[in-house]
Protein backbone atom coordinates (compact mmCIF):
# COMPACT_ATOMS: atom_id res chain seq x y z
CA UNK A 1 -18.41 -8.42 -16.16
CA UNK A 2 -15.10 -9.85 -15.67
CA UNK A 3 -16.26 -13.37 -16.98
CA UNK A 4 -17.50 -10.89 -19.86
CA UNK A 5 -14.11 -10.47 -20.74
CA UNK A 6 -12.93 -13.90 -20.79
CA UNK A 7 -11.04 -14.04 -17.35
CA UNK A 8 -11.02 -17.90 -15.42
CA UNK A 9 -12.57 -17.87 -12.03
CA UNK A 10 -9.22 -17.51 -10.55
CA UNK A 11 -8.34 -14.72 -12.57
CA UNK A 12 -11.65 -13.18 -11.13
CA UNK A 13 -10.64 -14.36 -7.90
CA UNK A 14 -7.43 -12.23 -7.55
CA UNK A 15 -9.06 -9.37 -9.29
CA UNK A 16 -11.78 -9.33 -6.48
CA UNK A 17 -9.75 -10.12 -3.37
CA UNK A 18 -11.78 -12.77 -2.87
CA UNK A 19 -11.51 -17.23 -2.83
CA UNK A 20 -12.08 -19.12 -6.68
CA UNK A 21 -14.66 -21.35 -4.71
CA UNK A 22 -17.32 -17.78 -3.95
CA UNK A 23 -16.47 -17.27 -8.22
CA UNK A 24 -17.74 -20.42 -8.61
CA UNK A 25 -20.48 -20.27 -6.44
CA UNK A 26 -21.97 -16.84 -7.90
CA UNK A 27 -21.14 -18.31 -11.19
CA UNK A 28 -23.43 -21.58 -10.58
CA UNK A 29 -26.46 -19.44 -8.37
CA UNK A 30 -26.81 -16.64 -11.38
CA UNK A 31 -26.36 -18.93 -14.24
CA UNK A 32 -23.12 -16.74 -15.45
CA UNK A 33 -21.10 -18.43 -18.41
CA UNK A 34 -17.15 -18.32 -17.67
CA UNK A 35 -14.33 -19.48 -19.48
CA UNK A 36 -13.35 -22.81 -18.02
CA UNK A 37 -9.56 -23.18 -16.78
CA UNK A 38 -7.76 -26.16 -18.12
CA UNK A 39 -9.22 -29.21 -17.32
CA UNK A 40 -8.37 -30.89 -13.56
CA UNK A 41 -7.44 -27.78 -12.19
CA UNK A 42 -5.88 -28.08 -8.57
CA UNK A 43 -5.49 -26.02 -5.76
CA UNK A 44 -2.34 -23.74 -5.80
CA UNK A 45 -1.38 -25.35 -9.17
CA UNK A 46 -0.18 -28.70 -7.49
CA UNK A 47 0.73 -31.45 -9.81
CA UNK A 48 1.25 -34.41 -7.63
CA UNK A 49 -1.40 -36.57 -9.00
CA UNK A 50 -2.72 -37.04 -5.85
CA UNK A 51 -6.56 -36.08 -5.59
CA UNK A 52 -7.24 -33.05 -2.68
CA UNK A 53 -9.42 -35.58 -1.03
CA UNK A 54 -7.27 -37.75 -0.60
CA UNK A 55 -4.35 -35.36 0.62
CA UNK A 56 -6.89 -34.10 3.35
CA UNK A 57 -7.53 -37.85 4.67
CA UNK A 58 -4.25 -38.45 4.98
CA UNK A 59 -3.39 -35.18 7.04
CA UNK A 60 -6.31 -35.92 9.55
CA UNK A 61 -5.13 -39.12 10.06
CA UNK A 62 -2.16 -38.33 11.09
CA UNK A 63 -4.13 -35.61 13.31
CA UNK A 64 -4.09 -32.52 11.85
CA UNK A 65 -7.24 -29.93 12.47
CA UNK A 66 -9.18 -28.21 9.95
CA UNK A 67 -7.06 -25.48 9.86
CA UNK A 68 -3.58 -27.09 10.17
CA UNK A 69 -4.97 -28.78 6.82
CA UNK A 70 -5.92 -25.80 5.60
CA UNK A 71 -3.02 -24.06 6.19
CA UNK A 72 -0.71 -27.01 4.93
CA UNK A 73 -2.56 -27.12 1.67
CA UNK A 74 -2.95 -23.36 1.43
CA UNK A 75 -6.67 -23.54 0.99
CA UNK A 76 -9.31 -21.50 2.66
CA UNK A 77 -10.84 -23.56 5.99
CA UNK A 78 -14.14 -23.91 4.33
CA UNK A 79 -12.79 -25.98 1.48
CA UNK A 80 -11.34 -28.47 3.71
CA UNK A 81 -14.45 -28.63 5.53
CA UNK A 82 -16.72 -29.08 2.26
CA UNK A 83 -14.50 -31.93 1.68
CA UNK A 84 -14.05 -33.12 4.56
CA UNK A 85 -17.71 -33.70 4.78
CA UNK A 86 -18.13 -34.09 1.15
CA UNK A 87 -16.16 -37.57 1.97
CA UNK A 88 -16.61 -38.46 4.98
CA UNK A 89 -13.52 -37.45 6.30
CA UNK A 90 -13.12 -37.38 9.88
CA UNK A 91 -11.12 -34.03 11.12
CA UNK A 92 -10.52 -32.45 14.49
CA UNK A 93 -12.52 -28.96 14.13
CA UNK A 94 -15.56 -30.04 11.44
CA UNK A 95 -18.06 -28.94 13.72
């Protein structure tokens, strides 16, 4: 109902108490359409340039866990664990 009304995943995020990656998720399992956010949206707004990938490959190499990434990049755990394998990344705490 919310993407009904026009709202971007993260706007249905907030309103739901819950993380932008479950909107997406319900989004892409019950075929619902949503307006899109601008294009090469990034976690927490960051405008670095640098991909999230490659800002979670750089924290485990310097030997962060899971959740030290996580918490550094102010993402939930699972998303640094979906990339993390998504890319091969090795990471203390992937189990």
């Amino acid at each position: 109902m919310l993407a009904e009304e026009k709202m971007v995943a993260s706007e249905i995020a907030e309103a739901l108490g819950i993380s932008t990656v479950t909107v997406y998720r319900y989004r892409d399992r019950y075929n619902i359409p949503m307006k899109e956010a601008s294009r090469g949206r990034k976690p927490n707004g960051d405008r670095s340039g640098q991909r999230f990938d490659d800002k979670v490959r750089f924290l485990a190499s310097a030997g962060a866990t899971v959740s030290d990434v996580a918490a550094k990049l102010q993402v939930p755990v699972a998303v640094v664990k979906a990339v993390a394998r998504k890319y091969g990344i090795p990471i203390e705490g992937l189990n």
